[in-house]
PDB file of N, CA and C in Angstrom:
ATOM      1  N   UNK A   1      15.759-136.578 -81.858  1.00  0.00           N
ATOM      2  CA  UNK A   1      16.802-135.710 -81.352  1.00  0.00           C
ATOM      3  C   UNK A   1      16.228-134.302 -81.220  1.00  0.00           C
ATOM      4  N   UNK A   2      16.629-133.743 -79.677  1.00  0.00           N
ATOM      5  CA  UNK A   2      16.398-132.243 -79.654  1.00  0.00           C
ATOM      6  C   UNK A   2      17.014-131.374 -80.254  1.00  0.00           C
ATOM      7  N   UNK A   3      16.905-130.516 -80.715  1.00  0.00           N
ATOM      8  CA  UNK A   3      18.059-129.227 -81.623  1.00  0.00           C
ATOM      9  C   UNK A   3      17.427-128.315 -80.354  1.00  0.00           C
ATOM     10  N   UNK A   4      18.795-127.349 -80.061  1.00  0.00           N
ATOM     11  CA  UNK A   4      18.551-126.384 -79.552  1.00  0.00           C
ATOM     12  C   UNK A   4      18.826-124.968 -80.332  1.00  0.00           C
ATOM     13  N   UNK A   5      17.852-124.148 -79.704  1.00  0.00           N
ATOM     14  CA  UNK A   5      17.563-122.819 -80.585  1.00  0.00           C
ATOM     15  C   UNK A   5      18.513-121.860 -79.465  1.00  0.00           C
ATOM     16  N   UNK A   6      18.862-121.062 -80.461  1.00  0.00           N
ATOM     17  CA  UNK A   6      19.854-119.812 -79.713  1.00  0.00           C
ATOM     18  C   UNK A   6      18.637-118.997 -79.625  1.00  0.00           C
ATOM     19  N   UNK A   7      18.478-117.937 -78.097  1.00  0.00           N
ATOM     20  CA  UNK A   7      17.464-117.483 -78.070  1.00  0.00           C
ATOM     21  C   UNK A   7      18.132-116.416 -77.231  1.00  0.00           C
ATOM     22  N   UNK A   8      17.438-114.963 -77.778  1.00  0.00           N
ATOM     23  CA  UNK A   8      17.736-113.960 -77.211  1.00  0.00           C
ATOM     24  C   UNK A   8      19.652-113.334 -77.471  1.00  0.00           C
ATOM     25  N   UNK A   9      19.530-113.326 -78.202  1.00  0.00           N
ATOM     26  CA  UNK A   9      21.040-113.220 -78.345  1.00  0.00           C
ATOM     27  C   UNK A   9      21.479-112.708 -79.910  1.00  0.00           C
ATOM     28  N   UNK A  10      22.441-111.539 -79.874  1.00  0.00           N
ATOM     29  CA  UNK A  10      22.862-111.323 -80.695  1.00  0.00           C
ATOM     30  C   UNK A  10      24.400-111.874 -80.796  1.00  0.00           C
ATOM     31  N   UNK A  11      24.808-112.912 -81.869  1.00  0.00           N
ATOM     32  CA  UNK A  11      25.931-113.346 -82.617  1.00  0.00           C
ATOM     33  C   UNK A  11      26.725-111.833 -83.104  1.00  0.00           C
ATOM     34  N   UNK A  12      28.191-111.495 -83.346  1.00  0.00           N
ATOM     35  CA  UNK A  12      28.630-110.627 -84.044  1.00  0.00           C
ATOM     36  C   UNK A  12      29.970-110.578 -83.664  1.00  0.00           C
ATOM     37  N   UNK A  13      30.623-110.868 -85.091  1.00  0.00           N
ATOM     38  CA  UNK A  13      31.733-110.778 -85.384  1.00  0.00           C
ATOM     39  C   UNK A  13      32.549-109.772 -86.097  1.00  0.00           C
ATOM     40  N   UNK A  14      33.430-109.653 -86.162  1.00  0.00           N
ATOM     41  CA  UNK A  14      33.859-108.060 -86.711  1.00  0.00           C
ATOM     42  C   UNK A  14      35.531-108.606 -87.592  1.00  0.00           C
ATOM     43  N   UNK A  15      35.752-108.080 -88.748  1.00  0.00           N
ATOM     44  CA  UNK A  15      36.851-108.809 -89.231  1.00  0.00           C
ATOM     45  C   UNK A  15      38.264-107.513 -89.756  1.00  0.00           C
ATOM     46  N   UNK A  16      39.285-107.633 -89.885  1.00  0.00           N
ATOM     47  CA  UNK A  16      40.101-106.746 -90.497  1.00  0.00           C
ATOM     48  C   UNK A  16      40.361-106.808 -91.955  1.00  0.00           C
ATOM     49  N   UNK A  17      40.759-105.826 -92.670  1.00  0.00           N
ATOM     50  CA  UNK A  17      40.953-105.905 -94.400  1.00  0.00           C
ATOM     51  C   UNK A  17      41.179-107.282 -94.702  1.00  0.00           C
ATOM     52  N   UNK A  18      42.096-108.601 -93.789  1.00  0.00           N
ATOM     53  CA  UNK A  18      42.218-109.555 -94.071  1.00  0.00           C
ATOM     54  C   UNK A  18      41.431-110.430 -94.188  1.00  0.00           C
ATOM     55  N   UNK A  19      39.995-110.323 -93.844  1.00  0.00           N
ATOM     56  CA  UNK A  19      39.167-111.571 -92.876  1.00  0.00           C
ATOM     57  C   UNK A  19      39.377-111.833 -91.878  1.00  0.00           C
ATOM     58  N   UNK A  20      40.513-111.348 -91.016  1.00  0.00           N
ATOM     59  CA  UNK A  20      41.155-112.000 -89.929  1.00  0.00           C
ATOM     60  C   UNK A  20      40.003-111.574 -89.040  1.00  0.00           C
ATOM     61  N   UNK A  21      39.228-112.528 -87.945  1.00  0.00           N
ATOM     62  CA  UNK A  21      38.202-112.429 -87.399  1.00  0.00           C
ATOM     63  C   UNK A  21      39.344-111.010 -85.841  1.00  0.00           C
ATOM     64  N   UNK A  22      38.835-109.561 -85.773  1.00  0.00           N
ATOM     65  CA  UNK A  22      39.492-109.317 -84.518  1.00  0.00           C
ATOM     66  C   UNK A  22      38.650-108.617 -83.509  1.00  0.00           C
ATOM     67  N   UNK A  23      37.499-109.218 -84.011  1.00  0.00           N
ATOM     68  CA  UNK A  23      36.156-108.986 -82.712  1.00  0.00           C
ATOM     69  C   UNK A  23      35.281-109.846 -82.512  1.00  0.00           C
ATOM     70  N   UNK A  24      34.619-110.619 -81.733  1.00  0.00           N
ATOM     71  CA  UNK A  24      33.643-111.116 -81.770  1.00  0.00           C
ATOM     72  C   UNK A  24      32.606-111.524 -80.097  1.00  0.00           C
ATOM     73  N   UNK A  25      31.505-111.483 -80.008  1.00  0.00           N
ATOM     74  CA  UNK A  25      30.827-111.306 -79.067  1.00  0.00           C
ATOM     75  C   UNK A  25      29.641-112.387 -78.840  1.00  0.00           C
ATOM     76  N   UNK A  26      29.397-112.588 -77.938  1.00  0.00           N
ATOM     77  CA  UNK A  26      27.866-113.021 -78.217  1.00  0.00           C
ATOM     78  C   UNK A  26      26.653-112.397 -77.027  1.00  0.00           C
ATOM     79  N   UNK A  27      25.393-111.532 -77.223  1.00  0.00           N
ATOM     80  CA  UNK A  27      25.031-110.648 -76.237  1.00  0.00           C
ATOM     81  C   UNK A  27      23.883-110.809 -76.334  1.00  0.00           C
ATOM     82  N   UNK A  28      23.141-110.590 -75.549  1.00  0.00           N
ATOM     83  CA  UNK A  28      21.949-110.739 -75.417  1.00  0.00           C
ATOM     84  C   UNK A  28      21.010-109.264 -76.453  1.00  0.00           C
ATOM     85  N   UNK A  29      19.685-109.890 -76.995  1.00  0.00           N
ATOM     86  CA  UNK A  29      19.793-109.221 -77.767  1.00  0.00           C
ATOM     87  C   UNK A  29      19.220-107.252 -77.375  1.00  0.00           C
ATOM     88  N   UNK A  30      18.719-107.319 -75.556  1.00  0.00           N
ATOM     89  CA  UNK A  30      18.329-106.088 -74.843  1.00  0.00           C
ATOM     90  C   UNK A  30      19.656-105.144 -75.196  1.00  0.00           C
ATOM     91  N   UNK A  31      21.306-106.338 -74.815  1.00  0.00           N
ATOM     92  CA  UNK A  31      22.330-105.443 -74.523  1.00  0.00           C
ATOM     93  C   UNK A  31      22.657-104.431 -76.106  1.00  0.00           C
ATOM     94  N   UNK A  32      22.379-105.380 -77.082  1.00  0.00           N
ATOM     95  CA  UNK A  32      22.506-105.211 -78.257  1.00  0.00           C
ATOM     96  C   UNK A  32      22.129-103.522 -79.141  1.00  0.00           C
ATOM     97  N   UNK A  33      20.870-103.901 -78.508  1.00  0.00           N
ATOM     98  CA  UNK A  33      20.306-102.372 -78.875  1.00  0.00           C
ATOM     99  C   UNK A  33      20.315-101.409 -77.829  1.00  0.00           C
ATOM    100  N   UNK A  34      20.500-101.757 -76.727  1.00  0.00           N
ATOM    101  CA  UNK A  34      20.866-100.642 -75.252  1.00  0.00           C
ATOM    102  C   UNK A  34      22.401-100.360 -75.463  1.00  0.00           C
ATOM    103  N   UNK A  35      23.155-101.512 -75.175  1.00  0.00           N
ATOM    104  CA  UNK A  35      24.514-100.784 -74.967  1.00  0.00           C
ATOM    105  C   UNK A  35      25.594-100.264 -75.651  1.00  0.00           C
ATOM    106  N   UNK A  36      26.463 -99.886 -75.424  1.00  0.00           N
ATOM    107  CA  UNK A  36      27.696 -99.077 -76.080  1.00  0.00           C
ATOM    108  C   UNK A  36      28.419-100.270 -76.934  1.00  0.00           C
ATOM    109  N   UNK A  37      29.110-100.076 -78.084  1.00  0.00           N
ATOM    110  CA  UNK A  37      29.436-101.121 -78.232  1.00  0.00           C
ATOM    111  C   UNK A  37      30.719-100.864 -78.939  1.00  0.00           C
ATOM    112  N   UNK A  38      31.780-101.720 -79.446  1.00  0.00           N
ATOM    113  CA  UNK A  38      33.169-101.164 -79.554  1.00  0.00           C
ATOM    114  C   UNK A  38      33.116-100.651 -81.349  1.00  0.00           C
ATOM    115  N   UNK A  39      31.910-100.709 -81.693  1.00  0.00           N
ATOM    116  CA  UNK A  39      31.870 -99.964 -83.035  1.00  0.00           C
ATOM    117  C   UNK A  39      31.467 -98.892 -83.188  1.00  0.00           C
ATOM    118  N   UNK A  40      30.806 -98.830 -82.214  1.00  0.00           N
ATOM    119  CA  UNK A  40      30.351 -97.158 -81.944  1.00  0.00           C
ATOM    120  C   UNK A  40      31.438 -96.132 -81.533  1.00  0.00           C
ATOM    121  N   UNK A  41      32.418 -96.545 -81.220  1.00  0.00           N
ATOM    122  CA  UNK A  41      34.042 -95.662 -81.266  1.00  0.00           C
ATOM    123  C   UNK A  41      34.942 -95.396 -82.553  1.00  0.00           C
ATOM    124  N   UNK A  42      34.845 -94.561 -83.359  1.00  0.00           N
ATOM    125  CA  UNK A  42      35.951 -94.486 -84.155  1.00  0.00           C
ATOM    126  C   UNK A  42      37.156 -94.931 -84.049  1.00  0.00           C
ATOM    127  N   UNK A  43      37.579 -94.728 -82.587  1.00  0.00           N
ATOM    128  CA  UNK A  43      38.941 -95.004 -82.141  1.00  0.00           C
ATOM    129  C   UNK A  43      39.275 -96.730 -81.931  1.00  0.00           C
ATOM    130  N   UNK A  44      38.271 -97.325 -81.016  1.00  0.00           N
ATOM    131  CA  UNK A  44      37.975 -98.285 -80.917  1.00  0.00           C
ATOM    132  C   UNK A  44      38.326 -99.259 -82.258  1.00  0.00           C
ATOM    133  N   UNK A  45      37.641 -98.856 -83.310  1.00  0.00           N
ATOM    134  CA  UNK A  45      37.219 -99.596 -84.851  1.00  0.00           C
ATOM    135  C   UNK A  45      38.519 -99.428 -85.400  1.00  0.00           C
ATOM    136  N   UNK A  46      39.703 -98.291 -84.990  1.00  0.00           N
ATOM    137  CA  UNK A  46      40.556 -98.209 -85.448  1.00  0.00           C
ATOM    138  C   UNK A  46      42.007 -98.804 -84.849  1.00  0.00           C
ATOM    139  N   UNK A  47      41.484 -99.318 -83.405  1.00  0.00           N
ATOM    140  CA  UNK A  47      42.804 -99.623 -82.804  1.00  0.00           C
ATOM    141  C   UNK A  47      42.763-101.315 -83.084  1.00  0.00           C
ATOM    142  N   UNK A  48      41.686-102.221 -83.533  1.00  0.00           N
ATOM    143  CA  UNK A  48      41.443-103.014 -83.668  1.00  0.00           C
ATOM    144  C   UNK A  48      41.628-103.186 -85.165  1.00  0.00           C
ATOM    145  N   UNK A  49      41.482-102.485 -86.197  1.00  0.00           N
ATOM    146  CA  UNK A  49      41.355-102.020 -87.748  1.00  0.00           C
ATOM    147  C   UNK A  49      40.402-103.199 -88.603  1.00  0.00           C
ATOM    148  N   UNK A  50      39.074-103.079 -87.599  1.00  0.00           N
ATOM    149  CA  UNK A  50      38.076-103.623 -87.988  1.00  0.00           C
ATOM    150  C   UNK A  50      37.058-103.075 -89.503  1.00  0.00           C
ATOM    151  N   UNK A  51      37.482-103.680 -90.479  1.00  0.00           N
ATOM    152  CA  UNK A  51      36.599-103.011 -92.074  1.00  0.00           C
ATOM    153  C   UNK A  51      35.578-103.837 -92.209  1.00  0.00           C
ATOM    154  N   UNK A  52      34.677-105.151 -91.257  1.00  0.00           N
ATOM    155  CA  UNK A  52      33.438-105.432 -91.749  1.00  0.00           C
ATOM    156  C   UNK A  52      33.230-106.175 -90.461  1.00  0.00           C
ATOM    157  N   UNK A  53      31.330-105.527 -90.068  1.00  0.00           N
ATOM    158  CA  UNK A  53      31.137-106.458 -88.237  1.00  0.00           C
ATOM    159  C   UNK A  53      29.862-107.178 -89.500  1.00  0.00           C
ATOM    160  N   UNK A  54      29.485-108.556 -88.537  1.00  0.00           N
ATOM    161  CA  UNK A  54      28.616-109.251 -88.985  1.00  0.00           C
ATOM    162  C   UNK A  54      27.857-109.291 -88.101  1.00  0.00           C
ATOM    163  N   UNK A  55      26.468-109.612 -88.260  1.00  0.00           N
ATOM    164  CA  UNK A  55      25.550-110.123 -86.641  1.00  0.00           C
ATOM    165  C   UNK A  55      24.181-110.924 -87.547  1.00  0.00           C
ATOM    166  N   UNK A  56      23.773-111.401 -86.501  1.00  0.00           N
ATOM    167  CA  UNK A  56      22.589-112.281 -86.289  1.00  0.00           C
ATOM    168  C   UNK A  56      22.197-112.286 -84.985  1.00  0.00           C
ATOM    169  N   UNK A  57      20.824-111.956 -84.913  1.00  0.00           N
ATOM    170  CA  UNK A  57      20.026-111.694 -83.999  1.00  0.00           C
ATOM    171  C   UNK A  57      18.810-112.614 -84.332  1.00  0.00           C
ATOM    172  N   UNK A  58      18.665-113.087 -82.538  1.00  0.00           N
ATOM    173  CA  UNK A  58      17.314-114.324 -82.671  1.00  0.00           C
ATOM    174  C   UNK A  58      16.398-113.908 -81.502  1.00  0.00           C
ATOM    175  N   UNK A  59      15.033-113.871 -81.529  1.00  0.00           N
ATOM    176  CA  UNK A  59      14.573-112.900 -80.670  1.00  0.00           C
ATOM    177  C   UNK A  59      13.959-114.941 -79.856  1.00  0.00           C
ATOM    178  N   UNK A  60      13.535-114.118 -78.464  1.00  0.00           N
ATOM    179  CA  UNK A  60      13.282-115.288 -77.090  1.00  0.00           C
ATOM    180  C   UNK A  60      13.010-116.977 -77.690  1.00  0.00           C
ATOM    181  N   UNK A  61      12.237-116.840 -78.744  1.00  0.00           N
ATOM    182  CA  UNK A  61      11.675-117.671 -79.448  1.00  0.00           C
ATOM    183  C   UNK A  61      13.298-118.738 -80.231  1.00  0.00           C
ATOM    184  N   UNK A  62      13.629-118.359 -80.633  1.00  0.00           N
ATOM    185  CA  UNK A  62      14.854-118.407 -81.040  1.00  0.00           C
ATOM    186  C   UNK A  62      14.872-118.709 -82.781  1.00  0.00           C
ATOM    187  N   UNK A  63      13.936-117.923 -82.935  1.00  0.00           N
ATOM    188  CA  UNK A  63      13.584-117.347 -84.360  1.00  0.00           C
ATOM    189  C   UNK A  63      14.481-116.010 -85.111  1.00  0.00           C
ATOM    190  N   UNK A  64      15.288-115.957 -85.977  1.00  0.00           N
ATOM    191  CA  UNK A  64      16.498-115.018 -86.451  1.00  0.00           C
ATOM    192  C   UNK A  64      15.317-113.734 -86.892  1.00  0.00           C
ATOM    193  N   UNK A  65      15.923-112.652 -86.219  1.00  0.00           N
ATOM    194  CA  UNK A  65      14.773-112.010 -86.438  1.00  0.00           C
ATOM    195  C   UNK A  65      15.754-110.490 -87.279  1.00  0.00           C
ATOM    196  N   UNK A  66      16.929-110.638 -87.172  1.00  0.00           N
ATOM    197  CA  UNK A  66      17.871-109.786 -87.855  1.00  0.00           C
ATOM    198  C   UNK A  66      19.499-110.524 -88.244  1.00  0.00           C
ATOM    199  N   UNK A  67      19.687-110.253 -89.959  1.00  0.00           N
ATOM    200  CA  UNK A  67      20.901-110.196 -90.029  1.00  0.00           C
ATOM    201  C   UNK A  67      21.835-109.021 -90.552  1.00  0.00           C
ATOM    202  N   UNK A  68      22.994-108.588 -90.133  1.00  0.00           N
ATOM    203  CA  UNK A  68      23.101-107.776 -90.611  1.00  0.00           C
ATOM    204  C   UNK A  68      24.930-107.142 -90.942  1.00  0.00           C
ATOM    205  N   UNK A  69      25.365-106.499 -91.995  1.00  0.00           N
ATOM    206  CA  UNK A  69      27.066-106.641 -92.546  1.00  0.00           C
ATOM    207  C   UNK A  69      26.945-104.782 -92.493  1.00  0.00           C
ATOM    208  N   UNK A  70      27.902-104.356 -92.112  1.00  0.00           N
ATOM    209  CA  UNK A  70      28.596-103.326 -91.824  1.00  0.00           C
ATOM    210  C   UNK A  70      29.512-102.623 -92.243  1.00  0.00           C
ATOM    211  N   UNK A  71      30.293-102.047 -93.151  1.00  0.00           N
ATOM    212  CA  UNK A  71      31.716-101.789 -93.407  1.00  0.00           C
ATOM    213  C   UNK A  71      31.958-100.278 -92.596  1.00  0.00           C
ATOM    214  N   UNK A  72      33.441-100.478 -92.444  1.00  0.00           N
ATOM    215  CA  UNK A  72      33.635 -99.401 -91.453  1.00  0.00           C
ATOM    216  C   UNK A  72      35.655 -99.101 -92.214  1.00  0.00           C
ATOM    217  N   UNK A  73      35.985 -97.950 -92.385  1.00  0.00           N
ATOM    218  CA  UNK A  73      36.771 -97.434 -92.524  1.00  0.00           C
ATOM    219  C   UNK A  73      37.990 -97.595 -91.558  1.00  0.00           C
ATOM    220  N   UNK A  74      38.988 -98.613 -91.716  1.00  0.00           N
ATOM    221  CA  UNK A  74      39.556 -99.075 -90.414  1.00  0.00           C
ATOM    222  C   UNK A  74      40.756 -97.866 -90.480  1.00  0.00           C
ATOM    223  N   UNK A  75      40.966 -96.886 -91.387  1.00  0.00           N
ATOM    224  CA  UNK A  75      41.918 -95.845 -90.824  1.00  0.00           C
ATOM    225  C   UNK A  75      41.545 -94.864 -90.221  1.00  0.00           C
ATOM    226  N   UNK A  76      39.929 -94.524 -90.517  1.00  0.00           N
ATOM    227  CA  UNK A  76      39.050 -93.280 -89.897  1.00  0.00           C
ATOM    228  C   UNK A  76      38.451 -93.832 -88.716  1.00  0.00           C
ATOM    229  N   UNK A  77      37.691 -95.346 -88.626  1.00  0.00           N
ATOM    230  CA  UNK A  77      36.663 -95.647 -87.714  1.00  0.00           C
ATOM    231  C   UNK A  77      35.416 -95.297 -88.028  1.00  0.00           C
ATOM    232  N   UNK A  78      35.620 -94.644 -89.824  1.00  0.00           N
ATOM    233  CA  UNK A  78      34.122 -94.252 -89.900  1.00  0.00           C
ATOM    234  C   UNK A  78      33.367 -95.496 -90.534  1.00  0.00           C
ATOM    235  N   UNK A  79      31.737 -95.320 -90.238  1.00  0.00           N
ATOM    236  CA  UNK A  79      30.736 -96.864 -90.799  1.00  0.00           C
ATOM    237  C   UNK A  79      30.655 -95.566 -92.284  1.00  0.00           C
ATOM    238  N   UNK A  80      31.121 -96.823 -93.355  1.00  0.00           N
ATOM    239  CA  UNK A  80      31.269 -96.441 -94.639  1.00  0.00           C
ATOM    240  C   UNK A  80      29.754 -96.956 -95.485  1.00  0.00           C
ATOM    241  N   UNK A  81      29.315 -98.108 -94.980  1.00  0.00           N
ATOM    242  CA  UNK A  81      27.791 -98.684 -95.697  1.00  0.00           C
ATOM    243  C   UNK A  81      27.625-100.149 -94.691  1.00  0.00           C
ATOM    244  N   UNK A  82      26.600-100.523 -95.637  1.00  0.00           N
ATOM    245  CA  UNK A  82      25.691-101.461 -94.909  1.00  0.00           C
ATOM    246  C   UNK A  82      25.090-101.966 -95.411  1.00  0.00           C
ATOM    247  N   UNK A  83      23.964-102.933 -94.548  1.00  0.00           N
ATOM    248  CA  UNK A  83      22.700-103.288 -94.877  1.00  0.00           C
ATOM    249  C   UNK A  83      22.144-104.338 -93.904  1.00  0.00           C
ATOM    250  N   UNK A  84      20.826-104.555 -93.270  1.00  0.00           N
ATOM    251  CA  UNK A  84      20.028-105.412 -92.729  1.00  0.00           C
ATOM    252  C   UNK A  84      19.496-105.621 -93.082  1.00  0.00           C
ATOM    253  N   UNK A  85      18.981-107.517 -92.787  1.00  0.00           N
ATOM    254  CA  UNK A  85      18.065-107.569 -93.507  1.00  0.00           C
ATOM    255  C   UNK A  85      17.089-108.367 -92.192  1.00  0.00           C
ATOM    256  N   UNK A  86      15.344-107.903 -92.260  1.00  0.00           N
ATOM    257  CA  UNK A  86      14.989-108.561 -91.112  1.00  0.00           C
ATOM    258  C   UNK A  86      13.901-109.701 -91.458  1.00  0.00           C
ATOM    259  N   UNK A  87      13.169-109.964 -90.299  1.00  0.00           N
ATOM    260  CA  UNK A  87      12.612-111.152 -90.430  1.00  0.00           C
ATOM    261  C   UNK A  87      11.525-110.995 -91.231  1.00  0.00           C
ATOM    262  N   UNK A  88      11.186-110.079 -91.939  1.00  0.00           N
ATOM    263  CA  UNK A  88       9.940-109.854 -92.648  1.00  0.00           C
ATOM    264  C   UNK A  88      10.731-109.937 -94.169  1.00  0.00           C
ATOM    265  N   UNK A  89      11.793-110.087 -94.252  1.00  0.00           N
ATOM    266  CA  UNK A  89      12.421-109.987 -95.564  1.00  0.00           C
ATOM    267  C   UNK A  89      12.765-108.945 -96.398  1.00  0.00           C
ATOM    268  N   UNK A  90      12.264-107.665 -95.701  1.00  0.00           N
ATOM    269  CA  UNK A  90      13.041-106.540 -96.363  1.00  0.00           C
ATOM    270  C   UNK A  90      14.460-106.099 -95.719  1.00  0.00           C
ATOM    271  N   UNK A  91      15.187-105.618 -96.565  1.00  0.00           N
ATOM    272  CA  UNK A  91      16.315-104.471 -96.537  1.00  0.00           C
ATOM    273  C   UNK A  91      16.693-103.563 -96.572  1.00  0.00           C
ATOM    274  N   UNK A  92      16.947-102.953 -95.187  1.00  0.00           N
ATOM    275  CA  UNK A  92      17.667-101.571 -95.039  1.00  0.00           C
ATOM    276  C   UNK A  92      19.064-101.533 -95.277  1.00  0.00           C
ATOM    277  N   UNK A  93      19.695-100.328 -95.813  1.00  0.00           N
ATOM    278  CA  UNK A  93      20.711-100.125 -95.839  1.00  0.00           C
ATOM    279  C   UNK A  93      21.219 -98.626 -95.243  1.00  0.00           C
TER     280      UNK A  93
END
């Protein structure tokens, strides 16, 4: 049996104080780091009242080459903390 690999693409989901999933995307991973995205709005993060985005990123190969959790202040829209972790096994926060 073939397994297929997700390739080029960033996974990311975004959830409210509940878990309640009230974002989620799937993008290629160029758009990922080029484009605008609805967390990068305070207002945005707040009209949605998104408090944690998730992602996974798999580069052409379809090798996970980033994962990464977010918290964001769903009454301000502000990113409150973090952390990534990448394919070499360290962690930024």
């Amino acid at each position: 049996m073939k397994y297929l690999k997700i390739k080029n693409k960033a996974i990311i989901i975004g959830y409210d104080k509940k878990e309640t999933v009230v974002y989620s995307a799937i993008i290629s991973v160029n758009k990922y780091y080029d484009g605008d995205h609805i967390w990068d709005n305070d207002d945005a993060v707040i009209r949605i009242q998104m408090a944690r985005l998730t992602g996974l990123l798999f580069d052409d190969d379809g090798k996970m080459i980033q994962s990464f959790e977010s918290m964001f202040d769903p009454k301000t829209g502000s990113h409150i903390g973090g952390q990534a972790r990448h394919e070499d096994g360290t962690v930024t926060h």
